[in-house]
Protein backbone atom coordinates (compact mmCIF):
# COMPACT_ATOMS: atom_id res chain seq x y z
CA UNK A 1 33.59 221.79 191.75
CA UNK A 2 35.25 219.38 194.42
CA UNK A 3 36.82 217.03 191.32
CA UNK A 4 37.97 220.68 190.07
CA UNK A 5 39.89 221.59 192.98
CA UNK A 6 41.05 218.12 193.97
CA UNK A 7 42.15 217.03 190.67
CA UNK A 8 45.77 219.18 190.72
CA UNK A 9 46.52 217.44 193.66
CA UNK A 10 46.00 213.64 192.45
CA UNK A 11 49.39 212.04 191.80
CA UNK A 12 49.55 211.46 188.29
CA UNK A 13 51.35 208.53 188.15
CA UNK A 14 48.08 206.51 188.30
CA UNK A 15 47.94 202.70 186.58
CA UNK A 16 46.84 203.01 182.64
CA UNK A 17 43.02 202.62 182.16
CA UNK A 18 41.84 199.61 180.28
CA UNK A 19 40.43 200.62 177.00
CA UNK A 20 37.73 197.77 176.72
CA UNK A 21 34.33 198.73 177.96
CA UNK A 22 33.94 195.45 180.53
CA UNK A 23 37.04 196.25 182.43
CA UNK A 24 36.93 199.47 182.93
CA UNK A 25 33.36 199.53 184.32
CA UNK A 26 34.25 196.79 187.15
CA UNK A 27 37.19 199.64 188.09
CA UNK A 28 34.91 202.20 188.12
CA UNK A 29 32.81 199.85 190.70
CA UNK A 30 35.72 199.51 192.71
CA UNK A 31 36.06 203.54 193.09
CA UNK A 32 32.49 203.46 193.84
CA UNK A 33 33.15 200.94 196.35
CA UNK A 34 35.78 202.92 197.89
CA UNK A 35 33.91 205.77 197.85
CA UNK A 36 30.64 203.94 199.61
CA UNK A 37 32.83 202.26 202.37
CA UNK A 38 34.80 205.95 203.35
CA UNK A 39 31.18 207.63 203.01
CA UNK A 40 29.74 204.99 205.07
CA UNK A 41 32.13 205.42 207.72
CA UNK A 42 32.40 209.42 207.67
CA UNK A 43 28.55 209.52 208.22
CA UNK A 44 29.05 207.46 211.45
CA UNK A 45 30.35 210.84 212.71
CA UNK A 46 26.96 212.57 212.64
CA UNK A 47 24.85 209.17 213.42
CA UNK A 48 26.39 208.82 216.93
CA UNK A 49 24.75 211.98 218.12
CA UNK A 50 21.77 211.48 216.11
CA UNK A 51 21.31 208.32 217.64
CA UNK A 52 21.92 209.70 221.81
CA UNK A 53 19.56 212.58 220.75
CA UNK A 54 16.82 210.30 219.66
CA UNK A 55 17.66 207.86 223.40
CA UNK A 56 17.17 210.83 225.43
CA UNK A 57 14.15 212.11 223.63
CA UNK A 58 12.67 208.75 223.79
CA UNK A 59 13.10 208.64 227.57
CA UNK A 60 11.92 212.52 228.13
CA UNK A 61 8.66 211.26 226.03
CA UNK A 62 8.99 213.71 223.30
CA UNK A 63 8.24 210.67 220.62
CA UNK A 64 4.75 212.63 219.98
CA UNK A 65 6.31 216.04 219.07
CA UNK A 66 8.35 213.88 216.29
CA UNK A 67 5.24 212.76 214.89
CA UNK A 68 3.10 215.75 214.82
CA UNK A 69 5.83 217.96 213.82
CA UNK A 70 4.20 221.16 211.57
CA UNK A 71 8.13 222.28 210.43
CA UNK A 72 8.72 218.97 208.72
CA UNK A 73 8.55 219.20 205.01
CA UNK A 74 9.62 215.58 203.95
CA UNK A 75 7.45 213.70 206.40
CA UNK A 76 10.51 212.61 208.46
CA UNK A 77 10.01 211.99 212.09
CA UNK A 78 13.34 213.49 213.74
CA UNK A 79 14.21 214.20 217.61
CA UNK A 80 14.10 218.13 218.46
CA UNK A 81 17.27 216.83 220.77
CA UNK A 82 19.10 215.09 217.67
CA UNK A 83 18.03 218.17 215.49
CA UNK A 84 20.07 219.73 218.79
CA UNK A 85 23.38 217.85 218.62
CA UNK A 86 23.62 217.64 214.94
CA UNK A 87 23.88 221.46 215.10
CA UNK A 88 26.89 221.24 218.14
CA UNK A 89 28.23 218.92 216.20
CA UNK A 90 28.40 220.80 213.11
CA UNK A 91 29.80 223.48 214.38
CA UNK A 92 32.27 222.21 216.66
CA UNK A 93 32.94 219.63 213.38
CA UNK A 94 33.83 223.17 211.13
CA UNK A 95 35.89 224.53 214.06
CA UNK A 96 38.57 222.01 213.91
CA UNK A 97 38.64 222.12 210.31
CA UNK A 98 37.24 218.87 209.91
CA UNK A 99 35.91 219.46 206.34
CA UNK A 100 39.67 219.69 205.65
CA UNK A 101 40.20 216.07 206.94
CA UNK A 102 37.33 215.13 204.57
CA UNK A 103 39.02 216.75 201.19
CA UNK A 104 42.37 215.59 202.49
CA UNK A 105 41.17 211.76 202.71
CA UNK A 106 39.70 211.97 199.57
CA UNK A 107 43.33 212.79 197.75
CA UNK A 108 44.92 210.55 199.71
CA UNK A 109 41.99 207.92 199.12
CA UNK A 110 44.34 207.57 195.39
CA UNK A 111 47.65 207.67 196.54
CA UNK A 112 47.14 204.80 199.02
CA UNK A 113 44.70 202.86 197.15
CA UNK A 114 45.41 202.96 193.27
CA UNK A 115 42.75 202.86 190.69
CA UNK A 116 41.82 199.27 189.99
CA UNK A 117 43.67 198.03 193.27
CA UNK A 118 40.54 198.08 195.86
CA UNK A 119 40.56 194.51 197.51
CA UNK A 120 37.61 193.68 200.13
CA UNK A 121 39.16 191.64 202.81
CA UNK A 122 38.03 190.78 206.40
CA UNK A 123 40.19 193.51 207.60
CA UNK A 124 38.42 196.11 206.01
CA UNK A 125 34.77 194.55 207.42
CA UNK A 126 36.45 194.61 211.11
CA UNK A 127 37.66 198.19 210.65
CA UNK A 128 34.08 199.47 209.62
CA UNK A 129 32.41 197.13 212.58
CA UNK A 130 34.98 198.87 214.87
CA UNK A 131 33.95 202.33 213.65
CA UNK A 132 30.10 201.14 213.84
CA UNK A 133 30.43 199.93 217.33
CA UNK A 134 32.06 203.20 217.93
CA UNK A 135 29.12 204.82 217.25
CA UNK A 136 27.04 202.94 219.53
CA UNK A 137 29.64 203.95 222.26
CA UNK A 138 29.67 207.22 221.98
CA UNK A 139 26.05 207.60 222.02
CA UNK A 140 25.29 206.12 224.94
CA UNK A 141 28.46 208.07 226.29
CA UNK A 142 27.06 211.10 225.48
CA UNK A 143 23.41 210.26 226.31
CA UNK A 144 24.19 208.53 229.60
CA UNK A 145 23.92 211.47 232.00
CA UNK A 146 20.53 212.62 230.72
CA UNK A 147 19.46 208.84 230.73
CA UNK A 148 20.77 208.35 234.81
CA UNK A 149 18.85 211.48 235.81
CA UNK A 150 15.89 210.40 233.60
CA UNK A 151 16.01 206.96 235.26
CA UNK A 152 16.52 207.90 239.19
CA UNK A 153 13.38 210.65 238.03
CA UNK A 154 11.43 207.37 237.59
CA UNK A 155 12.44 205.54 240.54
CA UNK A 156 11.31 208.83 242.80
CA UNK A 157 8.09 208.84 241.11
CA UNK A 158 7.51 205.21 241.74
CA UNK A 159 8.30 205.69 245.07
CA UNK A 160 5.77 208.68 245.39
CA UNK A 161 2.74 206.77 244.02
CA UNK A 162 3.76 204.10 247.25
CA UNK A 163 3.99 206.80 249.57
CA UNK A 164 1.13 208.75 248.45
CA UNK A 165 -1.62 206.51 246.19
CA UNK A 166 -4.35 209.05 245.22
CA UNK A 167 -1.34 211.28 243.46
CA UNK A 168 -1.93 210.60 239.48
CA UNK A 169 1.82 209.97 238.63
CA UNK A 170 0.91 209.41 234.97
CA UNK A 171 -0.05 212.92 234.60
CA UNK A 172 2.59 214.58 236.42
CA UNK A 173 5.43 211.97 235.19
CA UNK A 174 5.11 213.68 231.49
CA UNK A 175 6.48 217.50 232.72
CA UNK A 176 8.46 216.68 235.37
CA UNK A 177 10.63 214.15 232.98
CA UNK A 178 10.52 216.92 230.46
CA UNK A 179 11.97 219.88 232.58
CA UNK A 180 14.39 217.36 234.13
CA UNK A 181 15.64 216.66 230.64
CA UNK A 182 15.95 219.56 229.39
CA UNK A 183 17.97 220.67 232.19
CA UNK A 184 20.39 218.07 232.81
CA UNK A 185 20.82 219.07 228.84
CA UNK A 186 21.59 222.91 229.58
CA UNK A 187 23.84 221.61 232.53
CA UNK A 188 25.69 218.63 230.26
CA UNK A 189 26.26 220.63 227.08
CA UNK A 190 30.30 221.40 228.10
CA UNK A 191 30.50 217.67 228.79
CA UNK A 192 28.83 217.04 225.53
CA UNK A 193 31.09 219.20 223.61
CA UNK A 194 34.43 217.57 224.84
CA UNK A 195 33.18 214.70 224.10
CA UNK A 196 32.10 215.33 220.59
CA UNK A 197 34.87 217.14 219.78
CA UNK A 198 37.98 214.24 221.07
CA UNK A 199 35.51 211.73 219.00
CA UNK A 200 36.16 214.02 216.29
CA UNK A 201 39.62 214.25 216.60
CA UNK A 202 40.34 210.56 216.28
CA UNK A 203 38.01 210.17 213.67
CA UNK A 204 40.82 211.17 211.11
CA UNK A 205 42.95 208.37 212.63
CA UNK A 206 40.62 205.76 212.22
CA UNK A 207 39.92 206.79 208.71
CA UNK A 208 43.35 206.64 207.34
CA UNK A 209 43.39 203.17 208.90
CA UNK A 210 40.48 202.14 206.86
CA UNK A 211 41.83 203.21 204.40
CA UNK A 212 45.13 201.30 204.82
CA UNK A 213 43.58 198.13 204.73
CA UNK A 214 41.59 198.14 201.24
């Protein structure tokens, strides 16, 4: 249905296919390379909040809950707090029509890059390291608050179990790092949001660069 719809669009003024067998299939590797490299970097979207979702779980010690999840079906282990900002992100990803940035790539994916014409060079690799290191970025951007809290929660407990020996801080360390989690969540999520959503908005930039220098 999308090679339907994107079809009338496509400029037809595209390069005549070879009609041997052996040339034609190494251009139809090159669209597939094309297509792996822009797919590649459009999921970096989604793994940057994946990846500060599965940080702050991690340091709230919810790792257990991801491994004796009953609502799994496939046997993944995934972060309730990833599960979280994948559906933020989602949503604030359809509200500024990013879907149409996707389709809109895609025709302009043959305009700027003919078929046949796909050429690997260094550029390219630094573009998608730029875009990977990106993602890194943002999700410790978007993680650090919960992560600072989480961290001066730790210090305060150490400092209890000096101050106060026969208080088991192993056993109250587990719910108090939850509830403070969870609420520096509640209390970050308009933080989170502008953050997701001016990562978002560049994202369309960086893509028609990438795709500029195949």
């Amino acid at each position: 249905m999308f090679t339907f719809i994107l079809y009338p669009s496509i400029n037809k003024n595209q390069p005549l296919l070879p009609s041997d067998i052996i040339s034609y299939a190494f251009i139809v590797l090159k669209e597939i390379a094309i297509g792996a490299v822009v797919g590649f970097a459009a999921s970096m979207i989604f793994a940057a909040f994946n990846m500060a979702g599965h940080v702050i779980s991690n340091q709230m010690g919810l790792d257990t809950a991801m491994v004796v999840d009953p609502s799994s079906q496939t046997g993944d282990e995934e972060s309730i707090i990833s599960v979280f900002y994948n559906m933020i992100a989602i949503l604030i990803f359809l509200l500024i029509n990013g879907h149409h940035w996707f389709i809109k790539t895609t025709a302009q994916s043959f305009t700027m890059i003919p078929l046949g014409s796909f050429d690997y060079t260094t550029i390219t690799l630094t573009k998608v390291l730029a875009i990977f290191k990106s993602l890194f970025w943002m999700g410790i951007k978007i993680s650090a608050p919960a992560l600072l809290v989480l961290l001066l929660s730790v210090v305060a407990l150490g400092l209890m179990t000096k101050v106060a020996q026969e208080i088991n801080v192993f056993i109250i360390a587990f719910p108090i790092k939850i509830f403070i989690g969870f609420f520096i969540l509640i209390v970050s999520i308009p933080f989170v949001i502008n953050v997701m959503k001016s990562y978002m908005l560049n994202f369309e930039k960086s893509m028609i660069s990438l795709l500029s220098t195949m």
